[in-house]
Each structure stands twice: as structure tokens, then as C-alpha cells.
Protein backbone atom coordinates (compact mmCIF):
# COMPACT_ATOMS: atom_id res chain seq x y z
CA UNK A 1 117.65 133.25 60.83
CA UNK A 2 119.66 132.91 63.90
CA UNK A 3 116.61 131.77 65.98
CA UNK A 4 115.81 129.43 64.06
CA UNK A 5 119.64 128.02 63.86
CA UNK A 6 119.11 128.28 67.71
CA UNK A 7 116.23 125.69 67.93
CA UNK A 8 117.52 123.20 65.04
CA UNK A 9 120.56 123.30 67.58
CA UNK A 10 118.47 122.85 71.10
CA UNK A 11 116.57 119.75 71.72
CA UNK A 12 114.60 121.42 74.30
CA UNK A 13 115.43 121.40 77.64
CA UNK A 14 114.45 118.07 79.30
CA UNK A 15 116.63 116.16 76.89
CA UNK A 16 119.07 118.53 77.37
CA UNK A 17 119.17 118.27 80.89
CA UNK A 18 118.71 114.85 81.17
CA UNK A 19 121.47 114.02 77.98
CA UNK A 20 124.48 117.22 78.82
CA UNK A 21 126.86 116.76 81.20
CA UNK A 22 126.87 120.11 83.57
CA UNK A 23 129.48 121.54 81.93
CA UNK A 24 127.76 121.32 78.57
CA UNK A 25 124.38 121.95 79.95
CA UNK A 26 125.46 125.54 81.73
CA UNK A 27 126.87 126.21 78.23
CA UNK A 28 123.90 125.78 76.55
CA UNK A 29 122.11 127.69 79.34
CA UNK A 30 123.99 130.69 78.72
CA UNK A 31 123.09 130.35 74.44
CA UNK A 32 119.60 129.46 74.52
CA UNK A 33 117.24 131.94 76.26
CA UNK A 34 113.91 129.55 76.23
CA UNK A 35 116.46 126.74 78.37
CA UNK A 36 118.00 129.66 80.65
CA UNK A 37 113.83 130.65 81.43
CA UNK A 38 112.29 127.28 81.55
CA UNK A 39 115.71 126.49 84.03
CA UNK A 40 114.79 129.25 86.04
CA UNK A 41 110.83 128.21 86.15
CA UNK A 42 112.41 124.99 87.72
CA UNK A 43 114.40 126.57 90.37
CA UNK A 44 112.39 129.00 91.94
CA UNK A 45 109.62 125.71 91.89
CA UNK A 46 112.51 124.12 93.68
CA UNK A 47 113.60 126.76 96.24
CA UNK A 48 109.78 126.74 97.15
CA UNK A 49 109.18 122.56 97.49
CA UNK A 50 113.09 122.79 99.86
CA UNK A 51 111.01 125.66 101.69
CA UNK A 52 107.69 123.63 101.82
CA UNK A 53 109.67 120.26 102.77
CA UNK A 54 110.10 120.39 106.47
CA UNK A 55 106.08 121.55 106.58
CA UNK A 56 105.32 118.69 104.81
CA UNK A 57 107.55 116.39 106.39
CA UNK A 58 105.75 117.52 109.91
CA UNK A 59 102.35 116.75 108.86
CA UNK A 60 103.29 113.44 107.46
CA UNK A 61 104.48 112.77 110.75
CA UNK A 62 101.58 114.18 112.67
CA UNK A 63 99.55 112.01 110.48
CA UNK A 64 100.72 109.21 111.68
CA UNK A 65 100.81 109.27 115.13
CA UNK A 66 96.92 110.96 115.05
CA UNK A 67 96.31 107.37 113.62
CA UNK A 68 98.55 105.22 115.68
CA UNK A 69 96.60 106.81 118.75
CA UNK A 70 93.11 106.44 116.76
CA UNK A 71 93.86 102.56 116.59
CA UNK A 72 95.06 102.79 120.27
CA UNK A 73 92.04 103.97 120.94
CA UNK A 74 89.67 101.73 118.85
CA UNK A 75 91.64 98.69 120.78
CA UNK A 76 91.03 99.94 123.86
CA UNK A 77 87.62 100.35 123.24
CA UNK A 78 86.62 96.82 121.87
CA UNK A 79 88.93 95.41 124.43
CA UNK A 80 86.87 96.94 127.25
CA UNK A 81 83.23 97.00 125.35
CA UNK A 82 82.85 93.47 124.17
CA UNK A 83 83.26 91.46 127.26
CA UNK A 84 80.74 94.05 128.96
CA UNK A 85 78.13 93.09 125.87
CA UNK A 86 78.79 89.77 126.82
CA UNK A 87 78.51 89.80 130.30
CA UNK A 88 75.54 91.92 130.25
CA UNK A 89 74.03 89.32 127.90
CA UNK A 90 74.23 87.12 130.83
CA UNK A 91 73.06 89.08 133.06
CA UNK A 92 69.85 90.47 131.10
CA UNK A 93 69.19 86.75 130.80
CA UNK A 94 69.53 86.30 134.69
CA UNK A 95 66.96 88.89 135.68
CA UNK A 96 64.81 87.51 132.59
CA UNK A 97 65.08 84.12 134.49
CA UNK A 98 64.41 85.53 138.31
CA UNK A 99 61.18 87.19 137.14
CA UNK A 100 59.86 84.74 135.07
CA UNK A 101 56.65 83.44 136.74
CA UNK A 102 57.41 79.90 138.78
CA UNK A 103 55.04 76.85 137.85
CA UNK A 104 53.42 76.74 141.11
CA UNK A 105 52.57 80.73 140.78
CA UNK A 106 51.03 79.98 137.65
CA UNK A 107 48.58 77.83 139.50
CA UNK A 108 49.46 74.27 138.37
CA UNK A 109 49.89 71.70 140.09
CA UNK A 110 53.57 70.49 141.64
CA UNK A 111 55.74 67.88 143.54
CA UNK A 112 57.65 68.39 146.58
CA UNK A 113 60.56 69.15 144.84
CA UNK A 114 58.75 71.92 142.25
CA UNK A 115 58.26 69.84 139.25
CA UNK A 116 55.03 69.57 137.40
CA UNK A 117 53.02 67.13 139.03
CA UNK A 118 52.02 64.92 136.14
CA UNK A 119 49.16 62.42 137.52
């Protein structure tokens, strides 16, 4: 009979936590055994995210400067790669233009100046 005057009394232990003041909420910590071990549950999860934290923290932080210098790099990268594309563009259509075959090597007839001689 008393357990069950126990649990008509608690509320459970989230709204007891969240509606007790501390004093009130020790109290009732020290008369209701389910609080006292779902409490302690909580704190040893505690103790181990406060031991996790500065782990956590580090990674977070290695994180982001692993991308900063990933986007460094990626800048660098276009910066120096797209004017070579375009200059090599250029360039490809340079030799294309010094080999191409001249008029008069392709046997027709020209001017003096290297036009097509159109009679």
C-alpha cells in the first residue's frame, strides 16, 4: 500500500525536476527510490558528456580548419588552373593556325601580297 501512496504522490521525475525547487526536489530524492535511480542514470550520463566535452570540442575545431584549408586550397587551385585553360586555349589555336596549310601550298593560285588570285 505504501508504494502505491508513493507513486499517487510522485509525478515522475522530469516534472519533478523541472516543477521542485532544489530544496524540494533533493527531498523527494531521498523518498522516492525510482527518482533517486533515474537521477543517478542522469549523472553518471553527465559526468561522462563533461568527460567527452573537451574531445568533442577539439574535433569540432579540427573540423573546421581541415575545411577552411580545403577551400584554401580549392581557391588556389582555380585561381592558378583557369587562366592556364585559357591561355592554353590560345595557344592550341596558335599552333592550329601555324600548321595549317597556306593557300599558295595548296597549289592555287595568289597575288603578290598572298591573297587568292581571283581572275
Amino acid at each position: 500500500m505504501d508504494k502505491k501512496q508513493e507513486h499517487k504522490i510522485c509525478n515522475g521525475y522530469e516534472s519533478s525536476y523541472m516543477f521542485l525547487n532544489d530544496t524540494d526536489f533533493h527531498q523527494h530524492l531521498k523518498e522516492c527510490e525510482s527518482c533517486r535511480k533515474e537521477h543517478e542514470k542522469l549523472e553518471k550520463v553527465s559526468a561522462l558528456i563533461k568527460e567527452a566535452k573537451p574531445y568533442i570540442k577539439a574535433k569540432q575545431k579540427r573540423n573546421k580548419i581541415l575545411k577552411a584549408v580545403c577551400a584554401l586550397a580549392l581557391l588556389c587551385f582555380t585561381s592558378f588552373s583557369i587562366p592556364l585553360m585559357m591561355n592554353a586555349d590560345k595557344i592550341y589555336d596558335d599552333i592550329i593556325a601555324m600548321n595549317s596549310p597556306t593557300i599558295e601550298e595548296m597549289g592555287l593560285p595568289v597575288d603578290e601580297y598572298g591573297f587568292l588570285l581571283v581572275e
